[in-house]
N, C-alpha and C. Protein backbone atom coordinates (compact mmCIF):
# COMPACT_ATOMS: atom_id res chain seq x y z
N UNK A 1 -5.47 -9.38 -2.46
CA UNK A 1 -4.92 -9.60 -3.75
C UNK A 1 -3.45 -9.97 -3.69
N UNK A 2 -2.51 -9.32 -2.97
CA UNK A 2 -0.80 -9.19 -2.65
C UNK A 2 -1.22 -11.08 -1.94
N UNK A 3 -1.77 -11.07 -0.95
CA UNK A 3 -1.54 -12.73 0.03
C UNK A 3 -1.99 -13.27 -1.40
N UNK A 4 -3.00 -13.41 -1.99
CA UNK A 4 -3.41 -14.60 -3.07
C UNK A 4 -2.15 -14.79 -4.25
N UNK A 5 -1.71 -13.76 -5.03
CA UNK A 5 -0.88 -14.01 -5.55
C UNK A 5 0.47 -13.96 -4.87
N UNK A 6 1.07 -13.99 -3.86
CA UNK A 6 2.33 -14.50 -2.81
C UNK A 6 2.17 -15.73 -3.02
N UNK A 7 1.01 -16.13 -2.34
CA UNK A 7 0.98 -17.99 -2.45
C UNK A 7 0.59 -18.50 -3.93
N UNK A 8 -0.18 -18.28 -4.62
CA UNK A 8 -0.36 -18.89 -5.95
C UNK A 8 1.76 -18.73 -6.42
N UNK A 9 2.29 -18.03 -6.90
CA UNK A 9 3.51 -18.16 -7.39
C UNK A 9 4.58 -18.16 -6.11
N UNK A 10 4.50 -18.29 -5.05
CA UNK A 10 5.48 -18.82 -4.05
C UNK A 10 6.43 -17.53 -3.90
N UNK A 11 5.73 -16.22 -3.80
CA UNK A 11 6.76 -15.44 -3.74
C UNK A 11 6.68 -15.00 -2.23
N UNK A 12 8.12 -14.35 -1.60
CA UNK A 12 7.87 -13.59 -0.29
C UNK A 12 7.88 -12.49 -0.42
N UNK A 13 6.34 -11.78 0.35
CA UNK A 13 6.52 -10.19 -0.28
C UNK A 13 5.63 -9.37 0.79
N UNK A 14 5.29 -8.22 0.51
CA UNK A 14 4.43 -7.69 2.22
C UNK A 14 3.13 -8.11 2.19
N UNK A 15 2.61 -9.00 1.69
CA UNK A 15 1.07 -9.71 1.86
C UNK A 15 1.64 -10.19 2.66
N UNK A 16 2.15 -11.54 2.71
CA UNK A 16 2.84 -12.78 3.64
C UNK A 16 3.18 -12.01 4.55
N UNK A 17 4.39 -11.27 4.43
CA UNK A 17 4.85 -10.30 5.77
C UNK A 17 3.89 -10.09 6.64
N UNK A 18 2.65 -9.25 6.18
CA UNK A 18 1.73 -9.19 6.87
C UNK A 18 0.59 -9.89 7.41
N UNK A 19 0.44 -11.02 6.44
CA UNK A 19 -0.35 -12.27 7.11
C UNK A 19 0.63 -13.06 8.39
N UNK A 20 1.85 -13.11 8.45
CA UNK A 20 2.38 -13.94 9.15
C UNK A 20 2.09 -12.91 10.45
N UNK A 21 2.53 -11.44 10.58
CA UNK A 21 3.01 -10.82 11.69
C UNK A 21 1.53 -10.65 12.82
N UNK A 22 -0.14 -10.28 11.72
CA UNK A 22 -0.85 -10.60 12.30
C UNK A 22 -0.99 -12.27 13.31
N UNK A 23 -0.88 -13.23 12.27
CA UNK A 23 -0.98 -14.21 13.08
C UNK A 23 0.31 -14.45 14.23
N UNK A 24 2.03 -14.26 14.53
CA UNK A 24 2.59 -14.12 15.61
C UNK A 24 2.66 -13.24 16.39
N UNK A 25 1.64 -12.63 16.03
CA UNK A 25 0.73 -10.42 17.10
C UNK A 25 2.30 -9.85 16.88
N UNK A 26 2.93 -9.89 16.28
CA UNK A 26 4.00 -8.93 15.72
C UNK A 26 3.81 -7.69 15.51
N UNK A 27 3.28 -6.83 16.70
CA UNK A 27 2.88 -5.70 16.39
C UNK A 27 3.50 -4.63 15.55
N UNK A 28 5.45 -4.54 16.22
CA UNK A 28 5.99 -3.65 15.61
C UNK A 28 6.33 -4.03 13.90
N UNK A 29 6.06 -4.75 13.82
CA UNK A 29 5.97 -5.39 12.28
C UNK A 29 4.88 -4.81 11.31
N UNK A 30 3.97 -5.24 12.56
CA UNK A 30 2.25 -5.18 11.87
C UNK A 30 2.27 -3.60 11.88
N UNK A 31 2.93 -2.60 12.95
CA UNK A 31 2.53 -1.18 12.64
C UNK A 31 3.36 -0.45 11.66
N UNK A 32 4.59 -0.81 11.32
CA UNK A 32 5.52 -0.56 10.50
C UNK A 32 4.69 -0.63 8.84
N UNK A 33 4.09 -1.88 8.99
CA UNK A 33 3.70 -2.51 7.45
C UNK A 33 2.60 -1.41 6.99
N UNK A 34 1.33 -0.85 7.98
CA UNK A 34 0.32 -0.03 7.85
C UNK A 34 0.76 1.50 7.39
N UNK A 35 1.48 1.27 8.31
CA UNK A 35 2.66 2.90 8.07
C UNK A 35 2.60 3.33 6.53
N UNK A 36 3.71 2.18 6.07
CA UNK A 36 4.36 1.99 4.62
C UNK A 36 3.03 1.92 3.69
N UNK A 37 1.96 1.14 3.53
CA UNK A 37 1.08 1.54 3.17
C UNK A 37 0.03 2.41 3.05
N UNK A 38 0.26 3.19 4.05
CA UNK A 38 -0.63 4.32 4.17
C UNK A 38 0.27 5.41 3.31
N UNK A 39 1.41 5.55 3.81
CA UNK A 39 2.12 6.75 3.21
C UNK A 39 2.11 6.12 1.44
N UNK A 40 2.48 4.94 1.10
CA UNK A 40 2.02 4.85 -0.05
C UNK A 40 0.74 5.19 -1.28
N UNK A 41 -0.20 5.02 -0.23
CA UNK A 41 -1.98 5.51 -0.54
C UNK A 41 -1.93 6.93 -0.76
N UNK A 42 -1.33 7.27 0.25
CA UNK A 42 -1.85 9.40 0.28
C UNK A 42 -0.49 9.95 -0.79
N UNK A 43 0.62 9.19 -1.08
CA UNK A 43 1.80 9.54 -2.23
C UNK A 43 0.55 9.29 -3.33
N UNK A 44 0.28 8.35 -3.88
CA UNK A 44 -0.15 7.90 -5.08
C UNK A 44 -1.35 8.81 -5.31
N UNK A 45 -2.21 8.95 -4.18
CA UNK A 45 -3.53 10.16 -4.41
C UNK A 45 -2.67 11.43 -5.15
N UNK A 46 -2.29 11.75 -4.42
CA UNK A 46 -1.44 13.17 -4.57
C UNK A 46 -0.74 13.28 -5.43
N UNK A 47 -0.38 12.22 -6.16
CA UNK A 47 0.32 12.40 -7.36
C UNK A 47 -0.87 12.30 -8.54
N UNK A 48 -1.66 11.55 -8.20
CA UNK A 48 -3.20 11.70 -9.16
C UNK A 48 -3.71 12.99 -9.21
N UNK A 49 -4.12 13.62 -8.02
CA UNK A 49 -4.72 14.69 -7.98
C UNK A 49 -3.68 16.26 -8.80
N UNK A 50 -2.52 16.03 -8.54
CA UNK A 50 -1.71 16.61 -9.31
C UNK A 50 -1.61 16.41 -10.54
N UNK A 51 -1.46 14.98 -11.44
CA UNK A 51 -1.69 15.06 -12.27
C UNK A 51 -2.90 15.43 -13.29
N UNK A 52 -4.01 15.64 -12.26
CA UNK A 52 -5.32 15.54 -13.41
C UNK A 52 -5.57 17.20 -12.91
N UNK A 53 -4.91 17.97 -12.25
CA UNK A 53 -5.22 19.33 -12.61
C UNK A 53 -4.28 19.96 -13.48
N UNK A 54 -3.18 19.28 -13.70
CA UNK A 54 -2.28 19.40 -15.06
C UNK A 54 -3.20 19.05 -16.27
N UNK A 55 -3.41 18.40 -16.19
CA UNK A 55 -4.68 17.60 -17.64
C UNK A 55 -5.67 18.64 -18.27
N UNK A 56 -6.47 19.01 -17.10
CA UNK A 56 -7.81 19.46 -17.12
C UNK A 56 -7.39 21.04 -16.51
N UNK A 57 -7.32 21.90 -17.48
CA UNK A 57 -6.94 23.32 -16.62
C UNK A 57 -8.83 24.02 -15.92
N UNK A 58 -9.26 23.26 -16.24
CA UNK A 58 -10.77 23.67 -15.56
C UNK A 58 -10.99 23.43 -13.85
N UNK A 59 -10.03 22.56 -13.19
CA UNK A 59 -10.09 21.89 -12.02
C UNK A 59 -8.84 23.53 -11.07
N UNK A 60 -9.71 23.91 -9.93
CA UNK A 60 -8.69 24.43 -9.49
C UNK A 60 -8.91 24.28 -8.20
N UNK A 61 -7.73 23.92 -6.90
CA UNK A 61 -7.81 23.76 -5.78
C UNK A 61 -7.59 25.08 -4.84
């Protein structure tokens, strides 16, 4: 979704980043980029899961 809209409006952003670094095997690029997205994924869960046991006092961990 990030590579399709990079190229449809010509922007530079971490789709491209990461399409380019795969294709020049830019590893420390390519492992940096996974990093940043991963820690992004398990922030955003965790802020969900926090928020919806605020919501719903029936949910308890």
């Amino acid at each position: 979704g990030a590579v399709l809209t990079e190229t449809t409006f010509n922007l530079k952003g971490i789709g491209k980043l990461l399409i380019d670094s795969i294709r020049q095997a830019d590893y420390w690029v390519l492992n940096a980029l996974v990093f940043i997205v991963t820690i992004i994924f398990v922030s955003i869960n965790l802020i969900i899961d926090v928020i919806y046991a605020m919501l719903d006092p029936r949910i308890r961990y």
